[in-house]
Every structure is written in C-alpha cells, then in structure tokens.
PDB file of N, CA and C in Angstrom:
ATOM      1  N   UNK A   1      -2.656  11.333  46.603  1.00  0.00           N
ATOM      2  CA  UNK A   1      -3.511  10.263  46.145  1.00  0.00           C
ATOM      3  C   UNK A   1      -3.605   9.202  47.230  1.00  0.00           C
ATOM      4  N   UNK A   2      -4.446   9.578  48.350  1.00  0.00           N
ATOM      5  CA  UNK A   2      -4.662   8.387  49.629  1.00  0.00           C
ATOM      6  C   UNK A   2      -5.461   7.916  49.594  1.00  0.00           C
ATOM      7  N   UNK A   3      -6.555   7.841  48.405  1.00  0.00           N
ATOM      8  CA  UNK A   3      -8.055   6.892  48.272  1.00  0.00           C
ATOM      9  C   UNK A   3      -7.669   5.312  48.675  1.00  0.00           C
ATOM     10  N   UNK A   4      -8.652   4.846  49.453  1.00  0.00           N
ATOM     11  CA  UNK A   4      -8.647   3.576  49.910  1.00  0.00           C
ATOM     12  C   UNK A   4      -8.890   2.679  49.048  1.00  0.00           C
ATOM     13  N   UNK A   5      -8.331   1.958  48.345  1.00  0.00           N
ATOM     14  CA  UNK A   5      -8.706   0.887  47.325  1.00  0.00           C
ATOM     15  C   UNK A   5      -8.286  -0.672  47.902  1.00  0.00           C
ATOM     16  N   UNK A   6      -9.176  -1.864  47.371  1.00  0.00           N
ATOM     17  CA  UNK A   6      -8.759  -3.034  47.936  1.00  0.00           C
ATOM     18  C   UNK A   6      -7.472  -3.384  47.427  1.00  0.00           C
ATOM     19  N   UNK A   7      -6.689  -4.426  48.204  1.00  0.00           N
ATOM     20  CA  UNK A   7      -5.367  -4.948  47.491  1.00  0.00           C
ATOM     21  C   UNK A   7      -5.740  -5.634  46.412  1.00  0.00           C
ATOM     22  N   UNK A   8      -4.715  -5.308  45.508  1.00  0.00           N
ATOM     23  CA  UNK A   8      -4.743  -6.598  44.386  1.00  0.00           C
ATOM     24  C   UNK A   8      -4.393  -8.031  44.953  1.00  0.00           C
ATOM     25  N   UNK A   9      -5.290  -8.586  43.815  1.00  0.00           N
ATOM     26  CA  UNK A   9      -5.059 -10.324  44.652  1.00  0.00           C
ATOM     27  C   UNK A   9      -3.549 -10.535  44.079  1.00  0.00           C
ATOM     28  N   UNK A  10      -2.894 -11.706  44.859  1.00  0.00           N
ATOM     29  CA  UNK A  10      -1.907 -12.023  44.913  1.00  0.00           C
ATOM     30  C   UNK A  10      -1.419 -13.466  43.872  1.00  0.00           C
ATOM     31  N   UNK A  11      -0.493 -12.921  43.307  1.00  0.00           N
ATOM     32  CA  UNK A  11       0.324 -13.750  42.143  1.00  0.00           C
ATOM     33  C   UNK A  11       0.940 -14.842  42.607  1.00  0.00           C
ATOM     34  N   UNK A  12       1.026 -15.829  41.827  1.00  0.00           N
ATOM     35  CA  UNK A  12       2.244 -17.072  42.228  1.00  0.00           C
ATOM     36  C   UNK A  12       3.729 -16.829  42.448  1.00  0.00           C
ATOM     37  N   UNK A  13       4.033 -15.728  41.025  1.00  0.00           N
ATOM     38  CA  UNK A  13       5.485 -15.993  41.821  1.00  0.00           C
ATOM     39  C   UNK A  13       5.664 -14.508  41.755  1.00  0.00           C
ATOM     40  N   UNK A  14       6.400 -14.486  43.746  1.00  0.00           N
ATOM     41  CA  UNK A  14       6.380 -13.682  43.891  1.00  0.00           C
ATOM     42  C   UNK A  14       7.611 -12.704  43.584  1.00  0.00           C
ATOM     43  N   UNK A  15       8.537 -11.389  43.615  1.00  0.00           N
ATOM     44  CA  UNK A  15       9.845 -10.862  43.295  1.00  0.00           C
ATOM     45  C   UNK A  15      10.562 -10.545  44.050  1.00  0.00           C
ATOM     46  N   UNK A  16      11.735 -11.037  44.194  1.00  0.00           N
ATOM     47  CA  UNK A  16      12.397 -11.308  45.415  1.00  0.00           C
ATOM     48  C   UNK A  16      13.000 -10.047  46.264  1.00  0.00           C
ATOM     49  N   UNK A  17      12.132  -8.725  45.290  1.00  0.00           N
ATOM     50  CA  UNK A  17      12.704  -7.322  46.059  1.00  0.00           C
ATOM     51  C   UNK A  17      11.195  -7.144  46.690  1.00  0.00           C
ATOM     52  N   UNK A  18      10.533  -7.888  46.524  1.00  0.00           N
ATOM     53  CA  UNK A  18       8.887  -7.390  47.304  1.00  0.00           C
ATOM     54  C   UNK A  18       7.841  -7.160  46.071  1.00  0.00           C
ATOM     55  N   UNK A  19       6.599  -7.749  46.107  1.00  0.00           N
ATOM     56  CA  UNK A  19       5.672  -7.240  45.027  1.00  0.00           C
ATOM     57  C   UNK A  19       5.556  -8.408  44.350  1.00  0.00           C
ATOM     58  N   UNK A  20       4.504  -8.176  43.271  1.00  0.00           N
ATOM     59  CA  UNK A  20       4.310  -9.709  42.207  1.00  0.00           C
ATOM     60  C   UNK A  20       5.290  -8.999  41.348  1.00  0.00           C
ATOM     61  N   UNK A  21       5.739 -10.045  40.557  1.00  0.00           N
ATOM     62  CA  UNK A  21       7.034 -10.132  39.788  1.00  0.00           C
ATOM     63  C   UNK A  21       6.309 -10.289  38.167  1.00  0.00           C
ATOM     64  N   UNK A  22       5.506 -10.645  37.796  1.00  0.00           N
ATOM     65  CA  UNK A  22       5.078 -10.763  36.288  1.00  0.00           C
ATOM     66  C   UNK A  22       3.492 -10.345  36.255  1.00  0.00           C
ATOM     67  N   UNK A  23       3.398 -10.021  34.976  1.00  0.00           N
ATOM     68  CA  UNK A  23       2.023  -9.311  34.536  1.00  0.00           C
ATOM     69  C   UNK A  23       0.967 -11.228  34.293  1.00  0.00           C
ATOM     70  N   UNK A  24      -0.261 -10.942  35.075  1.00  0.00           N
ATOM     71  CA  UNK A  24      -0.819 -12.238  35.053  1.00  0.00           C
ATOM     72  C   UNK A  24      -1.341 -12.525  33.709  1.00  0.00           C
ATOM     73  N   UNK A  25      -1.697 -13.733  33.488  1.00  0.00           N
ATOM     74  CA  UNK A  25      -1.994 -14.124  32.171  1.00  0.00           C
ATOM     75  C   UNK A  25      -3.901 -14.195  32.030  1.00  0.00           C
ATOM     76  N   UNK A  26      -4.144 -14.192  31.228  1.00  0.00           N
ATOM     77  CA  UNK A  26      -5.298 -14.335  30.872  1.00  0.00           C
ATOM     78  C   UNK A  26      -6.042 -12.972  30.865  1.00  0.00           C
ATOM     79  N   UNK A  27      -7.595 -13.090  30.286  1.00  0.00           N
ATOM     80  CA  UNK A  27      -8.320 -11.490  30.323  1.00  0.00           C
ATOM     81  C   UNK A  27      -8.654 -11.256  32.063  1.00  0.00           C
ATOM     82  N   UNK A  28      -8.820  -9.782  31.897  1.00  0.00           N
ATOM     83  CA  UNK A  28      -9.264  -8.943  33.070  1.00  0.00           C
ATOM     84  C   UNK A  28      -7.930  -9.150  33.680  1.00  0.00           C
ATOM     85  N   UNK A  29      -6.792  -7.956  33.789  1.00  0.00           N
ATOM     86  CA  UNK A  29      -5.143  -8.119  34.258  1.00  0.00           C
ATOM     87  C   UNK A  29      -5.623  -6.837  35.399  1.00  0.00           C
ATOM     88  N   UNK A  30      -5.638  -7.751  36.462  1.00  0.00           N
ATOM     89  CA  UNK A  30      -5.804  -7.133  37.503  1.00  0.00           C
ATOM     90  C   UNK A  30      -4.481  -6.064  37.863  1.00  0.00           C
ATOM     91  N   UNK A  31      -5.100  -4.878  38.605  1.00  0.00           N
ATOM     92  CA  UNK A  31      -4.436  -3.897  38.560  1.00  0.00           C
ATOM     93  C   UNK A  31      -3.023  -4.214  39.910  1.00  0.00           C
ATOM     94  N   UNK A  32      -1.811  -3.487  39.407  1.00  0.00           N
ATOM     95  CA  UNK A  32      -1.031  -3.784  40.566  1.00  0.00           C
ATOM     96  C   UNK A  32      -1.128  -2.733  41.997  1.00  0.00           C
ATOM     97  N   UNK A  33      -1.587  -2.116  42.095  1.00  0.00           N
ATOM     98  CA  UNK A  33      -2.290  -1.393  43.332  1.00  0.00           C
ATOM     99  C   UNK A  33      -2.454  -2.218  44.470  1.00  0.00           C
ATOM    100  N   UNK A  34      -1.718  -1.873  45.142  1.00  0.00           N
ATOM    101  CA  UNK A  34      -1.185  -2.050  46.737  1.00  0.00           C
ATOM    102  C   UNK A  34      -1.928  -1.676  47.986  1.00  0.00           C
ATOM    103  N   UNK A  35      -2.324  -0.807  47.243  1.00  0.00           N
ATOM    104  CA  UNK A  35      -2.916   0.516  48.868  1.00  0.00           C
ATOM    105  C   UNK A  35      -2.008   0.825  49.041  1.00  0.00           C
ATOM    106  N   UNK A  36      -1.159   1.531  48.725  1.00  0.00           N
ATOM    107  CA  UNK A  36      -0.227   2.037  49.280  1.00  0.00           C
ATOM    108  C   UNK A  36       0.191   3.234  48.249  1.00  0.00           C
ATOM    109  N   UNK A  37      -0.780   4.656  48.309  1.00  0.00           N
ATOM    110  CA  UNK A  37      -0.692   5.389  47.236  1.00  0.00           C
ATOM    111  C   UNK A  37      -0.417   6.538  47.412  1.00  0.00           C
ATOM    112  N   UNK A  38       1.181   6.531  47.388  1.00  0.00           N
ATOM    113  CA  UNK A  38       1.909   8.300  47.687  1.00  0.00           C
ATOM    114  C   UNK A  38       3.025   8.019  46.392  1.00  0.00           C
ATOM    115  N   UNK A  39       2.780   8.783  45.494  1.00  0.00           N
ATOM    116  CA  UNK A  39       3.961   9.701  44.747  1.00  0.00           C
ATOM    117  C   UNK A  39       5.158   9.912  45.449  1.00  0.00           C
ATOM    118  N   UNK A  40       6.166   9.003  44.696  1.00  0.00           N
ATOM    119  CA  UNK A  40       7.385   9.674  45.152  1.00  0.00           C
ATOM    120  C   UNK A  40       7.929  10.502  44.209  1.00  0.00           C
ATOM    121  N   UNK A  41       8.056  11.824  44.315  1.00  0.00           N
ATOM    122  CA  UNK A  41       8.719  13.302  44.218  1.00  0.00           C
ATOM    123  C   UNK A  41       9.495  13.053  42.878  1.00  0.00           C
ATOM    124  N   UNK A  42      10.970  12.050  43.694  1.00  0.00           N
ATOM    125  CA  UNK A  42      12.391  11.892  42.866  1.00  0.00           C
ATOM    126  C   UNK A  42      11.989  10.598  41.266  1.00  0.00           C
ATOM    127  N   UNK A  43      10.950  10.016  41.720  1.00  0.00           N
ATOM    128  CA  UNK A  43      10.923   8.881  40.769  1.00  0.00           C
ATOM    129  C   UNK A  43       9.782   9.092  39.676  1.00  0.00           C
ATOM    130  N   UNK A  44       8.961   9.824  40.010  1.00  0.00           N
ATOM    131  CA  UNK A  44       7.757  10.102  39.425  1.00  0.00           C
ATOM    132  C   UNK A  44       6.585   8.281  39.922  1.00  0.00           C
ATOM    133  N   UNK A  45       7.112   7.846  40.479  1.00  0.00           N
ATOM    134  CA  UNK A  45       6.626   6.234  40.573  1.00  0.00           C
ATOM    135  C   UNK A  45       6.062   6.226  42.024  1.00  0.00           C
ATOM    136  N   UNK A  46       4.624   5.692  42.163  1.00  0.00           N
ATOM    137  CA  UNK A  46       3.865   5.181  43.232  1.00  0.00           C
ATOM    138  C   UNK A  46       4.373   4.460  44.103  1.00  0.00           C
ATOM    139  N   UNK A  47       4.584   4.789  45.605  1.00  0.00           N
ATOM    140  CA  UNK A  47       5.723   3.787  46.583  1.00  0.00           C
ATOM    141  C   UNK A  47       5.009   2.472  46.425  1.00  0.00           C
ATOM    142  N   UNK A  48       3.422   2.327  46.031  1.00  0.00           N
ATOM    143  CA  UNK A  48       3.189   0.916  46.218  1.00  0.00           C
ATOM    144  C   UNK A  48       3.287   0.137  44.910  1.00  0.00           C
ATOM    145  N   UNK A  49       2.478   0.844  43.840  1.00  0.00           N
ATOM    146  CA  UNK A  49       2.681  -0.060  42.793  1.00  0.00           C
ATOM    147  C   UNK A  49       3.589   0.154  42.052  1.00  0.00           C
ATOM    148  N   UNK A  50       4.396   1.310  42.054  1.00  0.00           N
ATOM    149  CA  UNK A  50       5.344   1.778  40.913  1.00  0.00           C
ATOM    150  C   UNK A  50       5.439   1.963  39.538  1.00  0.00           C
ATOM    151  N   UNK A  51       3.854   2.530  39.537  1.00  0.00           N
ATOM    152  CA  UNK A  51       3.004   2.903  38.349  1.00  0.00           C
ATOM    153  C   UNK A  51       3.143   4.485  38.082  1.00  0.00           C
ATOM    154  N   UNK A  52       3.765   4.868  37.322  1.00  0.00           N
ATOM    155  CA  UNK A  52       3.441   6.576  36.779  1.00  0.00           C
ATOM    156  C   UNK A  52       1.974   7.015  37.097  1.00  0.00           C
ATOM    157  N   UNK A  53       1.817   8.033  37.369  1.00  0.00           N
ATOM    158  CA  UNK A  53       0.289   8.826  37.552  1.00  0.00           C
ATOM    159  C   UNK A  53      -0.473   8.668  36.023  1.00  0.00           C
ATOM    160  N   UNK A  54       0.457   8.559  35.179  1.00  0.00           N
ATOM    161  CA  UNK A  54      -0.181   8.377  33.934  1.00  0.00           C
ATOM    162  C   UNK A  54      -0.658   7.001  33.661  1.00  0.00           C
ATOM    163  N   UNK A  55      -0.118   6.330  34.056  1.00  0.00           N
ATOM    164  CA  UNK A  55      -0.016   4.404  33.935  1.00  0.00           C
ATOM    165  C   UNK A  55      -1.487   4.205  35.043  1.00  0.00           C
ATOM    166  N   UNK A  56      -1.436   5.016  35.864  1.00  0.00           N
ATOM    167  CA  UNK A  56      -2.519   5.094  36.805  1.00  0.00           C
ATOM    168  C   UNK A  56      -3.945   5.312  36.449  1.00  0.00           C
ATOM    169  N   UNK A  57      -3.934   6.696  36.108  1.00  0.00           N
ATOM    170  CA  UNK A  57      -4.619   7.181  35.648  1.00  0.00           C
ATOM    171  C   UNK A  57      -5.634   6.794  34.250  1.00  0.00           C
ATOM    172  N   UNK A  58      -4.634   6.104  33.723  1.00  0.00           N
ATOM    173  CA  UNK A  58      -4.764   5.229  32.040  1.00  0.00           C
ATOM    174  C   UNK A  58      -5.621   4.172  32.341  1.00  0.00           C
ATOM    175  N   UNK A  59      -5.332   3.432  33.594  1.00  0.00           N
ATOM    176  CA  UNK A  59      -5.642   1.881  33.937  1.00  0.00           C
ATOM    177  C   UNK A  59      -6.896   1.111  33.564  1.00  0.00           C
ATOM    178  N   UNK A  60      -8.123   2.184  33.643  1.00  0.00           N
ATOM    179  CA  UNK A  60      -9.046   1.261  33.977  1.00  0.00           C
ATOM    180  C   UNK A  60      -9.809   1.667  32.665  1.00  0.00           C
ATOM    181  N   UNK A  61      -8.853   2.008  31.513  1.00  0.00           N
ATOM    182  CA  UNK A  61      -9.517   2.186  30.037  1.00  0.00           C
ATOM    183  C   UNK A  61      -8.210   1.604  28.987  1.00  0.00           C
ATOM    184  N   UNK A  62      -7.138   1.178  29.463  1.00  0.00           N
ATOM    185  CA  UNK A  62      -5.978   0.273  29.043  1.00  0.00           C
ATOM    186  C   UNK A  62      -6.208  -1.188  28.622  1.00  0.00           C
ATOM    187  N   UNK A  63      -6.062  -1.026  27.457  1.00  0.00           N
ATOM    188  CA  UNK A  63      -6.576  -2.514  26.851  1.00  0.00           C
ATOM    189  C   UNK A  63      -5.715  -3.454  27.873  1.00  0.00           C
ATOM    190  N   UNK A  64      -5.702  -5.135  28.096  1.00  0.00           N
ATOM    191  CA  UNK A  64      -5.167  -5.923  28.480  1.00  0.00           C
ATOM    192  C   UNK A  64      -3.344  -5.954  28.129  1.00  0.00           C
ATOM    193  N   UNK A  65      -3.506  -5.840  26.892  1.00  0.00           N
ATOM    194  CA  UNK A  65      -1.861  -6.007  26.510  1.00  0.00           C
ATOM    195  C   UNK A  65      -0.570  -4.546  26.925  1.00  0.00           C
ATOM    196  N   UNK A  66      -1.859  -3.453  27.300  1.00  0.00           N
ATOM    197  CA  UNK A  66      -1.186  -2.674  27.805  1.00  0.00           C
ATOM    198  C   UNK A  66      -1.086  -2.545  29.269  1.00  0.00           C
ATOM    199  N   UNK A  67      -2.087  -3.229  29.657  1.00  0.00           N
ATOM    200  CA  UNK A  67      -1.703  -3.699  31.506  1.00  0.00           C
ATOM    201  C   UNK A  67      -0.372  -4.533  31.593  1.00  0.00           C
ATOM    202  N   UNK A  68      -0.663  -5.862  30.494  1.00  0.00           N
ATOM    203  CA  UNK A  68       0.718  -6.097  30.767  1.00  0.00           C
ATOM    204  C   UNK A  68       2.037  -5.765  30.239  1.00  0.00           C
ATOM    205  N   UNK A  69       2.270  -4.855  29.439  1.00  0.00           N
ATOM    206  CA  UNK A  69       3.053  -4.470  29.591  1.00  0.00           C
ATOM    207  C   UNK A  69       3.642  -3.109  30.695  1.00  0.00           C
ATOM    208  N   UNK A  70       2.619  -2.924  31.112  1.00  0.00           N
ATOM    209  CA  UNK A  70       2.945  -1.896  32.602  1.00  0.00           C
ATOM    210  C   UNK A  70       3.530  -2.722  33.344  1.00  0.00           C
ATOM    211  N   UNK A  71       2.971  -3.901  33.844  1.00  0.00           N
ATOM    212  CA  UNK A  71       2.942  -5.201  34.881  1.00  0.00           C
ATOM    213  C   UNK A  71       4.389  -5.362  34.502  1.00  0.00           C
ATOM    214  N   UNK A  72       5.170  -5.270  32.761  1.00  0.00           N
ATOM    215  CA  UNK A  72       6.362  -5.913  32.663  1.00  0.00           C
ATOM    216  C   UNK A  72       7.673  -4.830  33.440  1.00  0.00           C
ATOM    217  N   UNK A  73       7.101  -3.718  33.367  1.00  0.00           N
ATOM    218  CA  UNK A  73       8.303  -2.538  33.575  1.00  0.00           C
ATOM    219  C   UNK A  73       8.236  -2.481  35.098  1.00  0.00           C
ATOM    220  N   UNK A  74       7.148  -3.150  36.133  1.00  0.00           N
ATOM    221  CA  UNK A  74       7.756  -2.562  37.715  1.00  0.00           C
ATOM    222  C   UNK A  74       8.822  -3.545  38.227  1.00  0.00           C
ATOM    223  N   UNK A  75       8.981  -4.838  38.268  1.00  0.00           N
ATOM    224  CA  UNK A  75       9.683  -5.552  38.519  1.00  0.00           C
ATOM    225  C   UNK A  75      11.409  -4.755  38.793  1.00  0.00           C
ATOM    226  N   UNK A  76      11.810  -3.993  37.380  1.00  0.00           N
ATOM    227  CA  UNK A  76      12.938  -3.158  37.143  1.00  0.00           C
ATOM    228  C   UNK A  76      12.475  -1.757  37.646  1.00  0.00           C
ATOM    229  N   UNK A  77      11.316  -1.499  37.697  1.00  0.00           N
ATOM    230  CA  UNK A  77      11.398  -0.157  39.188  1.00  0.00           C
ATOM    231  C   UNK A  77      11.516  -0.518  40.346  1.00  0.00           C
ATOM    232  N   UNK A  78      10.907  -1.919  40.899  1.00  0.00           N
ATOM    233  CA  UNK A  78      11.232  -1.733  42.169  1.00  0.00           C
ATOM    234  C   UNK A  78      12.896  -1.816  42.082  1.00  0.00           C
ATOM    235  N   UNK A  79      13.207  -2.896  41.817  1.00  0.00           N
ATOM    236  CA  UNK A  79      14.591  -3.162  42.083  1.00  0.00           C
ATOM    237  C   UNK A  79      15.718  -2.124  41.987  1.00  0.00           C
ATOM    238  N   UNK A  80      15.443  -1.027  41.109  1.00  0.00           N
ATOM    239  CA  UNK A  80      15.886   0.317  40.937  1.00  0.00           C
ATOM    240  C   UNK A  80      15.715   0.892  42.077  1.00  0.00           C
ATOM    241  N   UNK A  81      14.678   0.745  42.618  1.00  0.00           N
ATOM    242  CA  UNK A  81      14.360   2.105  43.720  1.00  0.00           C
ATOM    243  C   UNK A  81      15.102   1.345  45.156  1.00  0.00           C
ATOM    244  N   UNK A  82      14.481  -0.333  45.117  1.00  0.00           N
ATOM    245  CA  UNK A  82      15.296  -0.668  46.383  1.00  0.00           C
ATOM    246  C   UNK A  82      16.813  -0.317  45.951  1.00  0.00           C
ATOM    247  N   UNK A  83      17.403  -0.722  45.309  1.00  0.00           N
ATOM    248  CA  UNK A  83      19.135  -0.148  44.799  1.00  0.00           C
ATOM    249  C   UNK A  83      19.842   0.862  45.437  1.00  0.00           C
ATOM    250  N   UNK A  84      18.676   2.365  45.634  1.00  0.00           N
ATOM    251  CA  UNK A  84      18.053   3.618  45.601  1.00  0.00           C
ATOM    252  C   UNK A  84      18.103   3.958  47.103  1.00  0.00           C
ATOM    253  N   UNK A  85      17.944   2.816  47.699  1.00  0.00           N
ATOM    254  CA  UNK A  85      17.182   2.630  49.296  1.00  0.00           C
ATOM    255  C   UNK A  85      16.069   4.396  49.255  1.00  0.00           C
ATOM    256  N   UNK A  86      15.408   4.265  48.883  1.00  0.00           N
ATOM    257  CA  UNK A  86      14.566   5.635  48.758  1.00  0.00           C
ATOM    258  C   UNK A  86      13.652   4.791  48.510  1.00  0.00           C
TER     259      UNK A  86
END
C-alpha cells in the first residue's frame, strides 16, 4: 500500500513517542495518515498511522465517533511498537 496521499494536517498537542496524540474535536476527523504506508507483518499496524488495514480501509465511510475512537487507540500503538523498537 504505497499510494501517495497528502499529510494529515497537524494537531496541537503533539505525543511524546512521535505522531498527534488525540482524536481532533469537532465534525470532519481528519484522517491520521502520514504518507507513510507499509504494513508491518508482526503488528498487523501501518508504520505511519498505526491503523489496521481494516481501520483503513473503513475510513472514509466511518461515522465521526468512530474516527475518533480509532484516533483514541494509536497513541498506545505507537508507544507499544516504539517499546518494540520494530
């Protein structure tokens, strides 16, 4: 999955392992997509956004409250995976 997509715009506060740290507030919850889109193998999770292929795939027909709750679960993937150093 190497399609070129723009970065997501950037959040206030940011997470101190890398990445926006909270799902934004208000309608239209912009997607967390990085550009940075390779599957990792061991995690099932996107090296950039750390979105499941399903969470991915779901995105752009995912009501708002289910963006953010995607937005709530990477914060604890990245920090897992940096942990991981993988």
């Amino acid at each position: 999955m190497n399609a070129e997509l723009p970065p997501a715009p950037p959040l206030a506060s940011p997470d101190p392992v890398g990445g926006p740290a909270a799902a934004p507030a208000g309608p239209g919850v912009p997607s967390p997509c990085t550009s940075v889109c390779r599957m990792n193998d061991r995690t099932g999770w996107c090296e950039g956004c750390y979105r499941t292929i399903d969470e991915i795939i779901a995105w752009s027909k995912m009501a708002d409250d289910g963006k953010r709750q995607v937005w709530r679960l990477l914060p604890a993937r990245r920090q897992a995976q940096a942990k991981k150093g993988a």
